[in-house]
C-alpha atoms as a PDB file:
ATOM      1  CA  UNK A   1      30.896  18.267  -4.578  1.00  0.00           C
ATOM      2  CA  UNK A   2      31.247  21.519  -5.817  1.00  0.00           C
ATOM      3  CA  UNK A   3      30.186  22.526  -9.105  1.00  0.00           C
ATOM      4  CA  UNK A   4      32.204  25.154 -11.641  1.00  0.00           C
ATOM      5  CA  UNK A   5      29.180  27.103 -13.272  1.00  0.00           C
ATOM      6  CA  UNK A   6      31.787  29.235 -15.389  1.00  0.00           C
ATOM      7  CA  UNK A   7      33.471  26.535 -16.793  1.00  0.00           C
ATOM      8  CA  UNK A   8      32.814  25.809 -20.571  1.00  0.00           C
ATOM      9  CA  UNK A   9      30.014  22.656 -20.668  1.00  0.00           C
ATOM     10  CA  UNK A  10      30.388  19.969 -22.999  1.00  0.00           C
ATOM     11  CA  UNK A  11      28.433  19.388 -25.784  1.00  0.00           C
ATOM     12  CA  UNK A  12      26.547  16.287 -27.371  1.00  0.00           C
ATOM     13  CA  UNK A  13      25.966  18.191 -30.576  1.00  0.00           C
ATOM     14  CA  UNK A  14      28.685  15.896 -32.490  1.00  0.00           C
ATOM     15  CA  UNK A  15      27.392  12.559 -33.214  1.00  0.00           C
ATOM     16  CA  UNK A  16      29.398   9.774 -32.153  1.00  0.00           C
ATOM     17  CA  UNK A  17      31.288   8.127 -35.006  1.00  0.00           C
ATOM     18  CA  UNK A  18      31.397   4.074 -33.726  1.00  0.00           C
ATOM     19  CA  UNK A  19      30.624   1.925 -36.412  1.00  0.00           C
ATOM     20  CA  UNK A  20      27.960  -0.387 -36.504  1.00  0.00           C
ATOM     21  CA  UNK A  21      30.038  -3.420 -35.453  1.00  0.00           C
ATOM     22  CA  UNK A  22      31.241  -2.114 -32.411  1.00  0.00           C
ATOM     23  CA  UNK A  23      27.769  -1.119 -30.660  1.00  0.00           C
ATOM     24  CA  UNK A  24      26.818  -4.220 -31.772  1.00  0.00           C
ATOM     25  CA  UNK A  25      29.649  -5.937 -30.408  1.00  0.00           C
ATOM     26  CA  UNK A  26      29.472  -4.170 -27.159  1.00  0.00           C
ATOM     27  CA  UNK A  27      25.475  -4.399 -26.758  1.00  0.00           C
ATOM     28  CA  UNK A  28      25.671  -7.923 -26.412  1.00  0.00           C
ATOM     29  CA  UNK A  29      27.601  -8.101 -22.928  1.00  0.00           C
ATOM     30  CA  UNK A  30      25.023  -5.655 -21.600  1.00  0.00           C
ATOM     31  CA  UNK A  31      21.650  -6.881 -22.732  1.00  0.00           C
ATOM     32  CA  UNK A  32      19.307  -8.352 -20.513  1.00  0.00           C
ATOM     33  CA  UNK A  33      17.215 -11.077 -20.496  1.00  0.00           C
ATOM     34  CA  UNK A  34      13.843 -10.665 -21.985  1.00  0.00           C
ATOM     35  CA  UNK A  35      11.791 -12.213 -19.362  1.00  0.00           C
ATOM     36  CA  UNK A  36       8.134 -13.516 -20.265  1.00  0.00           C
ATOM     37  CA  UNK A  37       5.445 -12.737 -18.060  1.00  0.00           C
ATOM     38  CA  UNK A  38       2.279 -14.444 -17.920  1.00  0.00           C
ATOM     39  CA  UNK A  39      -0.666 -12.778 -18.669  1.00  0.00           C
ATOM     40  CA  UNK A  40      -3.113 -14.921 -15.914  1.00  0.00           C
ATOM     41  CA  UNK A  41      -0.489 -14.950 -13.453  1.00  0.00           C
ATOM     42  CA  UNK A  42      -0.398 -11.431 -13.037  1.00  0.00           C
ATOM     43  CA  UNK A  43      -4.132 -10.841 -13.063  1.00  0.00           C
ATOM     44  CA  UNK A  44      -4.389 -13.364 -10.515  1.00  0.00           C
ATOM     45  CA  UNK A  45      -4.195 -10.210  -7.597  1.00  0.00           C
ATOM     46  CA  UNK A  46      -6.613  -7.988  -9.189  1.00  0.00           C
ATOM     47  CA  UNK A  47     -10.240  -8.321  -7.951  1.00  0.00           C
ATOM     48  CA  UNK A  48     -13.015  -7.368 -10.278  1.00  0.00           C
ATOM     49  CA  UNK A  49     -15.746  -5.041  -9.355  1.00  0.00           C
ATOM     50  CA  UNK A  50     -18.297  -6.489  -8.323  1.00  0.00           C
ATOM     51  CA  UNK A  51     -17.000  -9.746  -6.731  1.00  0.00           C
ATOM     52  CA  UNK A  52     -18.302 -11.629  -3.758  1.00  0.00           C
ATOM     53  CA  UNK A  53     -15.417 -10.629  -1.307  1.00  0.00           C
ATOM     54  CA  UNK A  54     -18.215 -12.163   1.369  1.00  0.00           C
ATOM     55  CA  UNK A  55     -15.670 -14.879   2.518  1.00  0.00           C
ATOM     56  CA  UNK A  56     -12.364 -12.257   2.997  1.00  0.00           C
ATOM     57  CA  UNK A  57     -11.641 -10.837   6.378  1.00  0.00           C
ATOM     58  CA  UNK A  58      -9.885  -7.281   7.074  1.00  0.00           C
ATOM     59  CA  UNK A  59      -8.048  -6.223  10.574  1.00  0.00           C
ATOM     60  CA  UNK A  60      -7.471  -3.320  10.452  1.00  0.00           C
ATOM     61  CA  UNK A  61      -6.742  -1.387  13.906  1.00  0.00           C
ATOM     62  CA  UNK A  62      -8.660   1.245  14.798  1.00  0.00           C
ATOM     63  CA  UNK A  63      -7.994   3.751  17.105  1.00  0.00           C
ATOM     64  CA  UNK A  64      -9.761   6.051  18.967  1.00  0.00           C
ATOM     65  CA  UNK A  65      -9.989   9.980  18.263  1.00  0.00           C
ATOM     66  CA  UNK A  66      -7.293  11.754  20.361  1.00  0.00           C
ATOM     67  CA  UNK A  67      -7.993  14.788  22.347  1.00  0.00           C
ATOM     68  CA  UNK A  68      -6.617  17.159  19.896  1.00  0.00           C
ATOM     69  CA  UNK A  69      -8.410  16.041  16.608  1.00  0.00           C
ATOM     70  CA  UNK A  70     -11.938  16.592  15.243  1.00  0.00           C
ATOM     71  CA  UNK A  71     -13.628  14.924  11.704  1.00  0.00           C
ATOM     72  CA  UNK A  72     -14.764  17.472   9.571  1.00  0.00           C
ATOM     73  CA  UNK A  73     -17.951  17.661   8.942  1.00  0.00           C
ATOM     74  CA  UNK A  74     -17.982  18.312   5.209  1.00  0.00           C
ATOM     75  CA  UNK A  75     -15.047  15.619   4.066  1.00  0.00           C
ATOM     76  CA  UNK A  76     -15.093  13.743   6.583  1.00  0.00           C
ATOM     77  CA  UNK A  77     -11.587  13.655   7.438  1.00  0.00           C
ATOM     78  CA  UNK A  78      -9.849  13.062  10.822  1.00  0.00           C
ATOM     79  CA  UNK A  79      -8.136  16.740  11.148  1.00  0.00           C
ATOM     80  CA  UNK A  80      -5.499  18.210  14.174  1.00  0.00           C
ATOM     81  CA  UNK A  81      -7.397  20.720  15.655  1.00  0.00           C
ATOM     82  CA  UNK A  82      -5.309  23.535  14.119  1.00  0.00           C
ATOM     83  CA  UNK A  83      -7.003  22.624  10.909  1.00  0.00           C
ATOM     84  CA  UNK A  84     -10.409  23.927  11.974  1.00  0.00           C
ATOM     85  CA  UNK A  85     -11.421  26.797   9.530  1.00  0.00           C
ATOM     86  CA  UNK A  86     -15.011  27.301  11.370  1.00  0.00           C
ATOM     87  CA  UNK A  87     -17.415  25.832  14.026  1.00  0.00           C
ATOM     88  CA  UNK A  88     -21.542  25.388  12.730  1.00  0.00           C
ATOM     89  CA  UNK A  89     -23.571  24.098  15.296  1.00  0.00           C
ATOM     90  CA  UNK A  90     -21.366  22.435  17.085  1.00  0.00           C
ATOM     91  CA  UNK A  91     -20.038  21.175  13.162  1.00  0.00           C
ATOM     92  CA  UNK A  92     -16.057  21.253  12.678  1.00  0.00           C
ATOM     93  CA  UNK A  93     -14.753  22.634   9.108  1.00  0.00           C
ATOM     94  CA  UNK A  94     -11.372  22.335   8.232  1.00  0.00           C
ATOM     95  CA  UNK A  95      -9.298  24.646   6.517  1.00  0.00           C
ATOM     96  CA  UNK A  96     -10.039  23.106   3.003  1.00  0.00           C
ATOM     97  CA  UNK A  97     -13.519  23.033   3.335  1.00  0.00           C
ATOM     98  CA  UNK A  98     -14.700  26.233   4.932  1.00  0.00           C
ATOM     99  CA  UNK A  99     -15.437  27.904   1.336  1.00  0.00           C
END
């Protein structure tokens, strides 16, 4: 949709002059419901630090490094290859960490 820049904009500087009943009136087809949440129920997902998290399992699939990738050897990120900055005996940099 094209837009007229040259056109004369309207202005919110005049404050609308609705009287009291009729936002209230109209607010109350509009409102929402307040909705109560509880407090325990929410906190239920969050794991504390230090909790025994002995008895939990994680798959996560792992796959192998691909032909053109390297990890650097300073962050220890999986890079493309066309992030290397430097090579330090036989140590990959990337770009972010050559400084």
């Amino acid at each position: 949709m094209a837009t007229d820049y040259d056109a004369p904009r309207k202005t919110d500087d005049e404050p609308n002059q609705e009287s009291l009943e009729e936002l209230k009136g109209r607010g109350k087809g509009h409102q929402s419901p307040v909705v109560d949440e509880d407090e325990t129920e929410l906190a239920e997902g969050y794991e504390l630090p230090g909790a025994d998290l002995s008895g939990e399992e994680l798959l996560v699939r792992v796959l192998p490094a691909q032909t053109d990738e390297f990890t650097c050897a300073s962050c220890f990120l999986v890079r493309h290859r066309s992030q290397v900055a430097k090579e330090k005996g036989g140590l990959f940099y990337c770009k972010d960490c050559e400084g």
